[in-house]
PDB file of N, CA and C in Angstrom:
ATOM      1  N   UNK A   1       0.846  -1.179   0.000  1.00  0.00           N
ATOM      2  CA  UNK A   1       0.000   0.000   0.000  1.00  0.00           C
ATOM      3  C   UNK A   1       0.892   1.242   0.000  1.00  0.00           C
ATOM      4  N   UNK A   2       0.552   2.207  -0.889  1.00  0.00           N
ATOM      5  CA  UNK A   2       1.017   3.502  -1.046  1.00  0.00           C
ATOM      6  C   UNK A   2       1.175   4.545   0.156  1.00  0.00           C
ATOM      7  N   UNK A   3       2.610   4.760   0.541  1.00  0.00           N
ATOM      8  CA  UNK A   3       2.323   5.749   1.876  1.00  0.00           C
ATOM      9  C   UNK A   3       1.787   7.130   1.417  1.00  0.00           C
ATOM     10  N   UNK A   4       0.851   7.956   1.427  1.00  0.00           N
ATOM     11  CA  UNK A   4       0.300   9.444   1.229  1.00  0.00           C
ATOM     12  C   UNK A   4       1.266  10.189   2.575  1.00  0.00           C
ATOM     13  N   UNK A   5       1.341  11.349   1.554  1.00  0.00           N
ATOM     14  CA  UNK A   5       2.279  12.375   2.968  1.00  0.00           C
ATOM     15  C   UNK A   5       0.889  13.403   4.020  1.00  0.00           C
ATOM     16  N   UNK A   6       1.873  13.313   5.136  1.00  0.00           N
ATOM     17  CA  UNK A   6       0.404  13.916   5.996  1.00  0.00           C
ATOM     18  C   UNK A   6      -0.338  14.449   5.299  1.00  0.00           C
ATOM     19  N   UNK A   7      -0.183  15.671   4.545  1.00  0.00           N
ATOM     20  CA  UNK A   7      -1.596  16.175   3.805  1.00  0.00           C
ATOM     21  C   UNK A   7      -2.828  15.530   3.877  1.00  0.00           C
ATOM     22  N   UNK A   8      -2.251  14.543   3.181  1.00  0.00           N
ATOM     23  CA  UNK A   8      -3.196  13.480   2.810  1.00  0.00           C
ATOM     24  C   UNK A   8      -4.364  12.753   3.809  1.00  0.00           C
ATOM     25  N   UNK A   9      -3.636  12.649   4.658  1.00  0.00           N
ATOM     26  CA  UNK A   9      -3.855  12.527   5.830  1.00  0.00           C
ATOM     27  C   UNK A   9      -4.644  13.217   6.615  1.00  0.00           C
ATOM     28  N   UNK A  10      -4.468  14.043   6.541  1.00  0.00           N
ATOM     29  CA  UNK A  10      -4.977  15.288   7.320  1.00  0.00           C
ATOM     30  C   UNK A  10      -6.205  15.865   6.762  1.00  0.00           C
ATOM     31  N   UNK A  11      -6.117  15.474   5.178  1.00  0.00           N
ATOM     32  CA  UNK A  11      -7.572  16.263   4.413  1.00  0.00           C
ATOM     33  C   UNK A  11      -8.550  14.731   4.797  1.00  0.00           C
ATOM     34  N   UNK A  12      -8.136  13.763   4.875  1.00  0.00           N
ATOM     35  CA  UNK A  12      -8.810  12.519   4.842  1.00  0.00           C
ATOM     36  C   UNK A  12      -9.570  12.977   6.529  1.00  0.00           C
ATOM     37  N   UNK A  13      -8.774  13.025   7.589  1.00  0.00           N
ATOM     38  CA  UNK A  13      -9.425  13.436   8.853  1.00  0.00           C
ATOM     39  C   UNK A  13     -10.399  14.178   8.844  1.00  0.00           C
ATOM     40  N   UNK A  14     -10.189  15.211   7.956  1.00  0.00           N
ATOM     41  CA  UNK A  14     -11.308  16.704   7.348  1.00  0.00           C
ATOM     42  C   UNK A  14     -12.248  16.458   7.392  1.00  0.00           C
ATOM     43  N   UNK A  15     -12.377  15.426   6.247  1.00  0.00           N
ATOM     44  CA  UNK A  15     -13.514  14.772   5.308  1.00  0.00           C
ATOM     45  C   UNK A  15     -14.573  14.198   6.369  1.00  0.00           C
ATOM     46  N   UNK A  16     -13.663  13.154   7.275  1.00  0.00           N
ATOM     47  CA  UNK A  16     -14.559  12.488   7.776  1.00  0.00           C
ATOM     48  C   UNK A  16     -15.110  13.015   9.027  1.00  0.00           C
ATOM     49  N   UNK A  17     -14.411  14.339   9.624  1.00  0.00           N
ATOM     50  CA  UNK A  17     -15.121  15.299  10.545  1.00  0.00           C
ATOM     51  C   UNK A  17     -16.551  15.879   9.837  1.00  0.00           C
ATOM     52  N   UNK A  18     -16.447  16.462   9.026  1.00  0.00           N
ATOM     53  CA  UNK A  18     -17.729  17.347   8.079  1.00  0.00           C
ATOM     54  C   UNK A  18     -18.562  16.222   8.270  1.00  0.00           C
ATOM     55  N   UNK A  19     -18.144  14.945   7.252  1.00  0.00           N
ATOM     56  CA  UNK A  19     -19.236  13.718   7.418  1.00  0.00           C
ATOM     57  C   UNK A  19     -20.214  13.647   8.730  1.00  0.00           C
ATOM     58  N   UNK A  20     -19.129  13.529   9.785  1.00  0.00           N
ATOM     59  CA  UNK A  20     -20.010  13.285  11.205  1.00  0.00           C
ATOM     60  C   UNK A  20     -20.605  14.397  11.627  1.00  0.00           C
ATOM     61  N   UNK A  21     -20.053  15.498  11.325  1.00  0.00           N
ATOM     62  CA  UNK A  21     -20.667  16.411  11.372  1.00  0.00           C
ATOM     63  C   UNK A  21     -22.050  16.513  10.821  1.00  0.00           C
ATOM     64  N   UNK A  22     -21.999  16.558  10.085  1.00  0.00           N
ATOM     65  CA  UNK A  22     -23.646  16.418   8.785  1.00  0.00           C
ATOM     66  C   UNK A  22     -24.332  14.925   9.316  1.00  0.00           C
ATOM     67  N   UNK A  23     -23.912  14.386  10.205  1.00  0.00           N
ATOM     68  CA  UNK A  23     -24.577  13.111  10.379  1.00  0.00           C
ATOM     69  C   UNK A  23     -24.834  12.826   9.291  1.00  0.00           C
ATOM     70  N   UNK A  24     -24.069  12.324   8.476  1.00  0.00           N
ATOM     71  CA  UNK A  24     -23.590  10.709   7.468  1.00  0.00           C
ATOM     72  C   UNK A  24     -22.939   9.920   7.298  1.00  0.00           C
ATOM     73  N   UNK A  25     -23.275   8.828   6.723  1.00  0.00           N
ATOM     74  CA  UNK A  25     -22.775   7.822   6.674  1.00  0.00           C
ATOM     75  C   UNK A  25     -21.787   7.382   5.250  1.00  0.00           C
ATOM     76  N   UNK A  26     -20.486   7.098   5.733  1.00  0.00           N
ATOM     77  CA  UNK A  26     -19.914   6.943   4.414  1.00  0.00           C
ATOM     78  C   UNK A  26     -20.560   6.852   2.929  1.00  0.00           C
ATOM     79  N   UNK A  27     -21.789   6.139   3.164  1.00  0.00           N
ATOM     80  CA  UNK A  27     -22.315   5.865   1.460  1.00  0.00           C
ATOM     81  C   UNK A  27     -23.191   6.982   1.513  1.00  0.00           C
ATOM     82  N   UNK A  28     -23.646   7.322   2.332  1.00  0.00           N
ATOM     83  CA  UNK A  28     -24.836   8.563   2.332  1.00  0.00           C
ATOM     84  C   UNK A  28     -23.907   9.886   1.294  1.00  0.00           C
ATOM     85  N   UNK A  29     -22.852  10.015   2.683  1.00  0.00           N
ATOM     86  CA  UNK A  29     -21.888  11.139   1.812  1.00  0.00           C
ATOM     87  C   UNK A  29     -21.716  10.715   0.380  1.00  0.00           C
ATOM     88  N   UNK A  30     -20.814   9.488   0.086  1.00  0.00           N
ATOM     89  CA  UNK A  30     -20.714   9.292  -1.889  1.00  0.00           C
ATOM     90  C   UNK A  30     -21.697   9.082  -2.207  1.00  0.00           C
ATOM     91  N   UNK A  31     -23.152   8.989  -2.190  1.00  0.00           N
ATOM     92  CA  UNK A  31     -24.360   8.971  -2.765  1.00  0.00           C
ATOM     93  C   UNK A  31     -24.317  11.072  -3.215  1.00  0.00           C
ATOM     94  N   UNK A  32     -23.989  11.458  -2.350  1.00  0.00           N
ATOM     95  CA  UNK A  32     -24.276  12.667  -2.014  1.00  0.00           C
ATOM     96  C   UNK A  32     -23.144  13.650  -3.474  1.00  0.00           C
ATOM     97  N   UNK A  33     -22.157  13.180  -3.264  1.00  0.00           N
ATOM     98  CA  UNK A  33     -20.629  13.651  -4.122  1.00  0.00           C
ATOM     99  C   UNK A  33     -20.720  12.814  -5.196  1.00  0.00           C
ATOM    100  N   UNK A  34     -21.639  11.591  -5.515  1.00  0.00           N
ATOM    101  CA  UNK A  34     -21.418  10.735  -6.794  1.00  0.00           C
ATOM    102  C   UNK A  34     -19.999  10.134  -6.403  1.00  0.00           C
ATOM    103  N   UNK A  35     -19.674   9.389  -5.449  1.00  0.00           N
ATOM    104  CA  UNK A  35     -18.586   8.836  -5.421  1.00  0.00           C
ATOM    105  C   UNK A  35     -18.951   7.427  -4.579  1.00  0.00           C
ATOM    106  N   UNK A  36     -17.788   6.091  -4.695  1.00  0.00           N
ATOM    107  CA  UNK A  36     -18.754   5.058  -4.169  1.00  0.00           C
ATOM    108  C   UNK A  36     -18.126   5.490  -2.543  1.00  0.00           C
ATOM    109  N   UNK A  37     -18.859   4.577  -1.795  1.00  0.00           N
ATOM    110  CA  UNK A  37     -18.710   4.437  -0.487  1.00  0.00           C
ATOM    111  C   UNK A  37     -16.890   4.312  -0.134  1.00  0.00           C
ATOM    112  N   UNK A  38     -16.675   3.233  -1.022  1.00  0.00           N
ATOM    113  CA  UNK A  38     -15.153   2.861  -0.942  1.00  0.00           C
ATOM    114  C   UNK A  38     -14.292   3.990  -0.935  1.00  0.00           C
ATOM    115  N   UNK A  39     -14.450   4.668  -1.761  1.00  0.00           N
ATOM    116  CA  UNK A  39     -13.714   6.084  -2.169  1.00  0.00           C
ATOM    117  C   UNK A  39     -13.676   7.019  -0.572  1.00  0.00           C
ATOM    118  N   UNK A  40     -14.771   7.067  -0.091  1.00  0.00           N
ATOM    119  CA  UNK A  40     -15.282   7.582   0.854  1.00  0.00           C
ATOM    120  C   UNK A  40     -14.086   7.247   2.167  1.00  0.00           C
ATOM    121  N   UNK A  41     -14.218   6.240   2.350  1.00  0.00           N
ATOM    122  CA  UNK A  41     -13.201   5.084   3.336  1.00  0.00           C
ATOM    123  C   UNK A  41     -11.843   5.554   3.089  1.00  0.00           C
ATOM    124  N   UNK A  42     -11.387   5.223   1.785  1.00  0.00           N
ATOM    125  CA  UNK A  42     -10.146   5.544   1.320  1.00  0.00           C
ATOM    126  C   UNK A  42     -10.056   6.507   1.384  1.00  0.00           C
ATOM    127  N   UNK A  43     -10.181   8.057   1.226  1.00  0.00           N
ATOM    128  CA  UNK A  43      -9.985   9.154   1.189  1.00  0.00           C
ATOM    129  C   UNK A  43      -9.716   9.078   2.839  1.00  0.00           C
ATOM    130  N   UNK A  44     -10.677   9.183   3.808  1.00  0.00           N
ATOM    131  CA  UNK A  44     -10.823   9.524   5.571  1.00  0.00           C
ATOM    132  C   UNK A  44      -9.792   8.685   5.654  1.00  0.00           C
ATOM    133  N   UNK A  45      -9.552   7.064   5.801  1.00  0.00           N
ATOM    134  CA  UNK A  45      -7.938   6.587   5.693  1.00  0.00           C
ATOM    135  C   UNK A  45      -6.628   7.495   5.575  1.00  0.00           C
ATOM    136  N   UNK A  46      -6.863   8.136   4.478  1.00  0.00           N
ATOM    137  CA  UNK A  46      -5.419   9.037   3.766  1.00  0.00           C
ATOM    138  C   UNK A  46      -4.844   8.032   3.021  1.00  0.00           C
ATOM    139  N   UNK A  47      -5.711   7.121   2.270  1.00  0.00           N
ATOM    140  CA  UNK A  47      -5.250   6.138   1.688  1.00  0.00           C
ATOM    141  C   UNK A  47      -5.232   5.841  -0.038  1.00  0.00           C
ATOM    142  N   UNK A  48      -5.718   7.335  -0.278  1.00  0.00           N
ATOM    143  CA  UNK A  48      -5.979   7.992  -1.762  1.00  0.00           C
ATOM    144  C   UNK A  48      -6.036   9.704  -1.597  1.00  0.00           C
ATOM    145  N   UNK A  49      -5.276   9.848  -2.892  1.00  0.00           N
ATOM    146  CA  UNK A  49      -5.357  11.399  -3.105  1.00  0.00           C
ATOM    147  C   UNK A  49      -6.084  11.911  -4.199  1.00  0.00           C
ATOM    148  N   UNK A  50      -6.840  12.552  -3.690  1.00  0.00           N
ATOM    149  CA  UNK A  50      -8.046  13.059  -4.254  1.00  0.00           C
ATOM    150  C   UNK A  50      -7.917  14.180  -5.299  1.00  0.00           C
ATOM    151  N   UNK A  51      -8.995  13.813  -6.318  1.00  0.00           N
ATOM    152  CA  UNK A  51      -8.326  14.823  -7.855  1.00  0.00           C
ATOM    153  C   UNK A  51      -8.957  15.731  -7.454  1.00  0.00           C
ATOM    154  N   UNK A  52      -8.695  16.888  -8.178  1.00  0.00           N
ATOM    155  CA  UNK A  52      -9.859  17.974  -8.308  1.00  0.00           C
ATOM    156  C   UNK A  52     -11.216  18.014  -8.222  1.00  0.00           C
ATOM    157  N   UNK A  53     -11.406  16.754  -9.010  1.00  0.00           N
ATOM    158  CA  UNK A  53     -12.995  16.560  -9.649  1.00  0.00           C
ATOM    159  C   UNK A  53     -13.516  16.065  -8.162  1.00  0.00           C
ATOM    160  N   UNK A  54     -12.473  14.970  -7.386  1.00  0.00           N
ATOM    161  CA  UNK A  54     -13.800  14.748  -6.039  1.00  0.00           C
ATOM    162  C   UNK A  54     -13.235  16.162  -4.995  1.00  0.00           C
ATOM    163  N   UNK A  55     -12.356  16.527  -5.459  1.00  0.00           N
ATOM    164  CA  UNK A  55     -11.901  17.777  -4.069  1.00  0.00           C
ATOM    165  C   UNK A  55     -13.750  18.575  -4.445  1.00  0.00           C
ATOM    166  N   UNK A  56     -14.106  18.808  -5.610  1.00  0.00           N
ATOM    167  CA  UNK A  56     -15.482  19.595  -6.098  1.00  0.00           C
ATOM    168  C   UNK A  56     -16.431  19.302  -5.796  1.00  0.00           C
ATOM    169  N   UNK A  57     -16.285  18.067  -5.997  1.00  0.00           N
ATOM    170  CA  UNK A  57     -17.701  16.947  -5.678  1.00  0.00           C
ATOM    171  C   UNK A  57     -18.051  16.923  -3.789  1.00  0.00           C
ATOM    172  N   UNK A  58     -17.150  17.125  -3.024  1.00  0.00           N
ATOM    173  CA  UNK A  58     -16.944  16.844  -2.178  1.00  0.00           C
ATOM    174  C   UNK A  58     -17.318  18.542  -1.708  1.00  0.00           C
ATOM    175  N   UNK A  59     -16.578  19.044  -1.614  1.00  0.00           N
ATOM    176  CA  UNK A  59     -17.644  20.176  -1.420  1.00  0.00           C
ATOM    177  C   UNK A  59     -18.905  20.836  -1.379  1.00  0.00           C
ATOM    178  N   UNK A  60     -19.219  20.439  -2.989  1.00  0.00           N
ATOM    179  CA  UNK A  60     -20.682  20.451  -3.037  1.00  0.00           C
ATOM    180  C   UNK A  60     -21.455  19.575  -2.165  1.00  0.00           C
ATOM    181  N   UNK A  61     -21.214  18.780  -1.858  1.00  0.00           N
ATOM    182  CA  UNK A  61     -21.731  17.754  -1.102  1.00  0.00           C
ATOM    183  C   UNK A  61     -21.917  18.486  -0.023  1.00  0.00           C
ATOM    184  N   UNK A  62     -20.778  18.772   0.865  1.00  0.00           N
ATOM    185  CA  UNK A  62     -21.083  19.640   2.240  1.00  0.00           C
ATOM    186  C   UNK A  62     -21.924  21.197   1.872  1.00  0.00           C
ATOM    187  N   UNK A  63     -21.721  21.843   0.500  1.00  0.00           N
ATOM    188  CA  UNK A  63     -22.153  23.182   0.956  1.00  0.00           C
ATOM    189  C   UNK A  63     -20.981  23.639   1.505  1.00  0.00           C
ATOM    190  N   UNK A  64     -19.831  24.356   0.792  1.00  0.00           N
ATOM    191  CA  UNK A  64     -19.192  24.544   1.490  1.00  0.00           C
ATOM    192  C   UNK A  64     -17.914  24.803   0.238  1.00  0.00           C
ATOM    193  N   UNK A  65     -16.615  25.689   0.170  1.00  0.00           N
ATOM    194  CA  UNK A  65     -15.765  26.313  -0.843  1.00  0.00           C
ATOM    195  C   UNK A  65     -14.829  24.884  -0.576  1.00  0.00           C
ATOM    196  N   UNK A  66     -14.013  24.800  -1.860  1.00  0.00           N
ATOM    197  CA  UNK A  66     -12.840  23.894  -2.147  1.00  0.00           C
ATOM    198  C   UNK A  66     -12.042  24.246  -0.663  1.00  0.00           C
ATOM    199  N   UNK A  67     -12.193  25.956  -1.046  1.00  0.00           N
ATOM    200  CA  UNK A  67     -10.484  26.307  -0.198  1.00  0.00           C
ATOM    201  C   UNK A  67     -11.056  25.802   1.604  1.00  0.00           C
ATOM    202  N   UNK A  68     -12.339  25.863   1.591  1.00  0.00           N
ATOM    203  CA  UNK A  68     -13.171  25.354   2.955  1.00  0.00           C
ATOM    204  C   UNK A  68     -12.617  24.076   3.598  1.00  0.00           C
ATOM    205  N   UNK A  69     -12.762  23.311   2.493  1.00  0.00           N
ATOM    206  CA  UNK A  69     -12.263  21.745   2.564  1.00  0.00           C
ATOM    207  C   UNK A  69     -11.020  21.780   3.040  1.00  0.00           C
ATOM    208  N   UNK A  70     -10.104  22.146   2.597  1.00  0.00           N
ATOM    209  CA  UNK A  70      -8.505  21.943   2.355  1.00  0.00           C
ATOM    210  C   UNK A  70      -7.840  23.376   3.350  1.00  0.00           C
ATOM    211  N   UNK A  71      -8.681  24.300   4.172  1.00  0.00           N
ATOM    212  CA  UNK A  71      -8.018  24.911   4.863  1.00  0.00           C
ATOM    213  C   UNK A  71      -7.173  24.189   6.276  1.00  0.00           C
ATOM    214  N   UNK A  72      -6.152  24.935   6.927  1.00  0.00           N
ATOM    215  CA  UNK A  72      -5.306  24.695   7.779  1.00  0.00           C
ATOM    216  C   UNK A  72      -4.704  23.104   7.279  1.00  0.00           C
ATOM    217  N   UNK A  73      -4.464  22.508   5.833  1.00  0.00           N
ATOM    218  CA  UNK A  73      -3.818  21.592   5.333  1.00  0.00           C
ATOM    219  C   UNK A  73      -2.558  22.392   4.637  1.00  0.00           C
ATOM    220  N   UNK A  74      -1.533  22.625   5.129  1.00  0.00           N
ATOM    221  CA  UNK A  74      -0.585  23.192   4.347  1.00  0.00           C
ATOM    222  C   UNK A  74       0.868  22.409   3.958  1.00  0.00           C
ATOM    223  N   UNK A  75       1.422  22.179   2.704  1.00  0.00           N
ATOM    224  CA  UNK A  75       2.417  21.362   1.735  1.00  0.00           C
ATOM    225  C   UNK A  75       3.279  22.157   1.782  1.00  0.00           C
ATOM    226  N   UNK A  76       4.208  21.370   2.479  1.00  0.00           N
ATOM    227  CA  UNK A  76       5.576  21.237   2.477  1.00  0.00           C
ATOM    228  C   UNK A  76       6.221  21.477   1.410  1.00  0.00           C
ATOM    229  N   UNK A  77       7.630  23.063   1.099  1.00  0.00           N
ATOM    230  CA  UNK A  77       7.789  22.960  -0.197  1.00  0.00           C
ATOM    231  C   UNK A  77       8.322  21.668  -0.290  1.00  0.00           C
ATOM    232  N   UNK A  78       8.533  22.012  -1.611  1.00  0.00           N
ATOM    233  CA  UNK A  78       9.647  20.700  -2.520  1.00  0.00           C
ATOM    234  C   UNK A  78      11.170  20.840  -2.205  1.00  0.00           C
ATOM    235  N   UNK A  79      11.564  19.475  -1.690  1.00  0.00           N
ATOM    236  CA  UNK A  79      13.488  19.673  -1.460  1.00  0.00           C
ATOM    237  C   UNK A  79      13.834  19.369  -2.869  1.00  0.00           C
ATOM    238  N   UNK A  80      15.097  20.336  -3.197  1.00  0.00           N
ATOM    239  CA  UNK A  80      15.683  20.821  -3.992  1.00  0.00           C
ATOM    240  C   UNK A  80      16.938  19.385  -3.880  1.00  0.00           C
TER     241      UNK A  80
END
C-alpha cells in the first residue's frame, strides 16, 4: 500500500469530521458527491489522493468552498 504524505492525511481526517458532522454515513456522503462508499473510506484513511474533480464533488456535497475543505492543510515545499 502507497504511503500518502500527511496532507493526505490530514484532508482525509477533514472529510470524515464534516461527514459526522452532517450526520452521514460513508455511502450517504458518496451517494451525495457521486462517489462510491469505498472512495469515501479511502480518502478519511489518507489512503488515496483526491483529484480535483472529487476535491469539487466533495464540497458540493457539504455546501461549502474547495479552499473550505482543504483549509489549515498546508504542503511542504519541494526539497531541492
Amino acid at each position: 500500500m502507497k504511503k500518502y504524505p500527511a496532507q493526505i492525511r490530514k484532508f482525509g481526517k477533514r472529510i470524515k469530521s464534516l461527514r459526522e458532522e452532517n450526520d452521514l454515513t460513508q455511502k450517504e456522503l458518496g451517494v451525495k458527491a457521486g462517489l462510491t462508499s469505498r472512495t469515501i473510506q479511502r480518502i478519511e484513511a489518507g489512503d488515496f489522493a483526491s483529484t480535483l474533480h472529487i476535491l469539487i464533488a466533495l464540497a458540493k456535497a457539504f455546501s461549502v468552498s474547495t479552499g473550505e475543505l482543504i483549509k489549515e492543510i498546508t504542503v511542504e515545499p519541494a526539497k531541492k
